[in-house]
Structures are given as C-alpha cells and as structure tokens.
Protein backbone atom coordinates (compact mmCIF):
# COMPACT_ATOMS: atom_id res chain seq x y z
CA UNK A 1 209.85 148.80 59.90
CA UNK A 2 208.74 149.08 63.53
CA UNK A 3 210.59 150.53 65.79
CA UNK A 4 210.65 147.28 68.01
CA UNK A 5 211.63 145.40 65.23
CA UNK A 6 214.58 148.09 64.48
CA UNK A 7 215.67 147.22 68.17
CA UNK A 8 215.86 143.64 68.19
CA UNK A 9 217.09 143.62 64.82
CA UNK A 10 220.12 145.39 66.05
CA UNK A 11 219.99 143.82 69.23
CA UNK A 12 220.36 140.15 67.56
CA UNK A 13 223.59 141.01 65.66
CA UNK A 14 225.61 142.41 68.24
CA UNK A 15 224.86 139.50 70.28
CA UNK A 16 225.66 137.02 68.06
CA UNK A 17 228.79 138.86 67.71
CA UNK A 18 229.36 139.06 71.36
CA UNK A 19 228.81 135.53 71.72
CA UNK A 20 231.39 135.06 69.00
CA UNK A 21 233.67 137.04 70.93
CA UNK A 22 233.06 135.21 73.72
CA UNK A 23 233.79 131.91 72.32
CA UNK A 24 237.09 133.05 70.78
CA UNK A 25 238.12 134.40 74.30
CA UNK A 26 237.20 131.19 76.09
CA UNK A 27 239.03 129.37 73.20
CA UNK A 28 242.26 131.22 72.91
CA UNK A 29 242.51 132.19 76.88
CA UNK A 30 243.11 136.00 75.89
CA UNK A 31 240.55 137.50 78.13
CA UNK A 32 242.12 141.06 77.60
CA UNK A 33 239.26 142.43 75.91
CA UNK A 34 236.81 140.76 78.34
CA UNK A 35 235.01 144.60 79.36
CA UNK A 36 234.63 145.13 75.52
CA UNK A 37 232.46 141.67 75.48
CA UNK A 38 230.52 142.97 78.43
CA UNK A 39 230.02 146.31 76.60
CA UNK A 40 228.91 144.12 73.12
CA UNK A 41 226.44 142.20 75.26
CA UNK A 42 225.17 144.51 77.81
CA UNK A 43 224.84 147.76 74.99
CA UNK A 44 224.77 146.01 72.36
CA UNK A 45 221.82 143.21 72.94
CA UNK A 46 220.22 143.51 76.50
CA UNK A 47 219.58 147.70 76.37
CA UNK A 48 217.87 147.11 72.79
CA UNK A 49 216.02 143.89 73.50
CA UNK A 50 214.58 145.44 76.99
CA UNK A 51 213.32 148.70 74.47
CA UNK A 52 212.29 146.04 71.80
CA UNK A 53 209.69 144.83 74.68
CA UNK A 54 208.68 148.17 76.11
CA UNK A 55 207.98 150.12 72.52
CA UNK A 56 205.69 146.79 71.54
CA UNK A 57 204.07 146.45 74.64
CA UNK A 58 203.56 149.95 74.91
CA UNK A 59 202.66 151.04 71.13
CA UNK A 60 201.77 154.84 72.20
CA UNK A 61 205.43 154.98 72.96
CA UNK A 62 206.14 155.14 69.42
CA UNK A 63 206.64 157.13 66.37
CA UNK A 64 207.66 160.25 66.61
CA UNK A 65 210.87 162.58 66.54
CA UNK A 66 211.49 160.96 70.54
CA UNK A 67 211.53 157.46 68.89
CA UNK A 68 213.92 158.34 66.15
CA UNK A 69 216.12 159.76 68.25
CA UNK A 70 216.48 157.39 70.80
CA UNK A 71 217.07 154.87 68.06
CA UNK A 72 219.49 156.63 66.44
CA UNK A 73 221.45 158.48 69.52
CA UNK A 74 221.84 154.82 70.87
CA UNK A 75 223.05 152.97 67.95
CA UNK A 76 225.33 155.49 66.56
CA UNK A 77 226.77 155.88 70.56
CA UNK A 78 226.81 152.31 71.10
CA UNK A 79 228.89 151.92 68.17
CA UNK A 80 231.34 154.72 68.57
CA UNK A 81 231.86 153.01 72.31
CA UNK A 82 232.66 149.76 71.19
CA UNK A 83 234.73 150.76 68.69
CA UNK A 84 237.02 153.39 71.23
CA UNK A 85 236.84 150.53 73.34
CA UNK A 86 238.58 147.74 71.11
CA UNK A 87 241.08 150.60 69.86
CA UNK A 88 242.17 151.00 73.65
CA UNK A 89 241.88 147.83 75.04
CA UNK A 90 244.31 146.51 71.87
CA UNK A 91 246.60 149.19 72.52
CA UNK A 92 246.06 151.25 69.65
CA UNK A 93 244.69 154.27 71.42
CA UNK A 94 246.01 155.68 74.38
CA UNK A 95 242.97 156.45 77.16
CA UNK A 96 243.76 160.88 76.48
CA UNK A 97 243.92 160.07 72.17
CA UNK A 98 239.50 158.39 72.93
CA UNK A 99 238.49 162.09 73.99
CA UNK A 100 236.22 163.77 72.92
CA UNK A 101 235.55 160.81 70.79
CA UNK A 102 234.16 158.50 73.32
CA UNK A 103 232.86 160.71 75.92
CA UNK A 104 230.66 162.11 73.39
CA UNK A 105 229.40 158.60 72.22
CA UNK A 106 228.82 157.63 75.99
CA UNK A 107 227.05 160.97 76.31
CA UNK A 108 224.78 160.22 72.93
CA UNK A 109 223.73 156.77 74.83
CA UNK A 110 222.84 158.68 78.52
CA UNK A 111 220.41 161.23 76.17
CA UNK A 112 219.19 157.98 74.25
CA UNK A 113 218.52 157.13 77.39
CA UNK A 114 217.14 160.02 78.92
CA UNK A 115 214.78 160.47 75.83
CA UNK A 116 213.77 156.96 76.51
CA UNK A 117 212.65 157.74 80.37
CA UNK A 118 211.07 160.80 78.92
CA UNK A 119 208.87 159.08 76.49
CA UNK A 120 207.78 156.11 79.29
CA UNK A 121 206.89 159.20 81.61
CA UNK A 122 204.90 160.94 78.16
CA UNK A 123 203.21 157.66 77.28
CA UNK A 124 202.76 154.82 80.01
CA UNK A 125 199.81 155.11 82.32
C-alpha cells in the first residue's frame, strides 16, 4: 500500500470520528472537550491529507526508511496525544500524571514532522 494511500486512509477515519464528535458536542451542548475535536481534526485528518497530496504529487518523496518513519512517528504520536488529551480533559488525568507520556508523543509528531521537511528539502526541486 502506498504511502499516500496509508495517509488518507488514516486521515479519513479520524475525521469521520471528529465529525462524530463534533455532532455529539453540538447535540448535547457539552463543549468541554472542544480542543480534543480540534486536535482529532487538525492531527488527525488535515496533517495526513496535506502529506497524502505532497508524497503523490511528489513520488521521489517516497519509500524509504524517511517515509516509514514519518508515517509511523506521526500516527503512533498523534494517537498517544489524543488519547492524553481525552484522559485530561475528562478529568481522569491530572496535567503532572500526562508526563512524560504526552510530551514524548507531541515530540514523536515535531520529528514526524521534521523528517517530513527533511525529505521535501532531499526530494522536491
């Protein structure tokens, strides 16, 4: 499976669940866990749909131990987040019990990142 595809693939579920979210926020008037909806949509669906784009417009972008890692630094980060996040915002977690949980995760998603910037600068002319 292409890397693109791998993207929007993951991309597509977390916004439908965001949406989802979204809808039962609007319905029940709880907006308490509004940032964590932001965080679905925004890390969830737009950062993997915008890489979705770039890797297939771009093809020498891809493959590689740079595209795996992206991939997988992101997904596994983005997840981590979201989760810390709903565990804090419900009250479950205090914001001192998320280290070095979360700051890790948000630190796998700024390499992801970085590795992504890298590979643009490697392969885009």
């Amino acid at each position: 499976m292409s890397i693109s595809r791998k993207f929007l693939l993951i991309g597509c579920t977390y916004l439908l669940i965001g949406m989802l979210f979204g809808m039962y926020m609007g319905g029940s008037g709880d907006h308490t866990f509004a940032p964590l909806h932001a965080h679905i949509n925004l890390l969830g669906f737009v950062l993997p749909a915008i890489y979705a784009v770039v890797y297939h417009v771009f093809p020498a972008m891809t493959g590689g131990l740079l595209t795996k890692a992206h991939f997988w630094l992101h997904s596994v980060g983005t997840f981590v987040v979201l989760i810390m996040l709903y565990l804090f915002l419900s009250g479950k977690i205090s914001e001192t019990a998320m280290v070095p949980l979360a700051p890790i995760s948000e630190l796998m998603i700024l390499v992801a990142t970085a590795i992504f910037g890298w590979n643009v600068i490697k392969n885009v002319a």
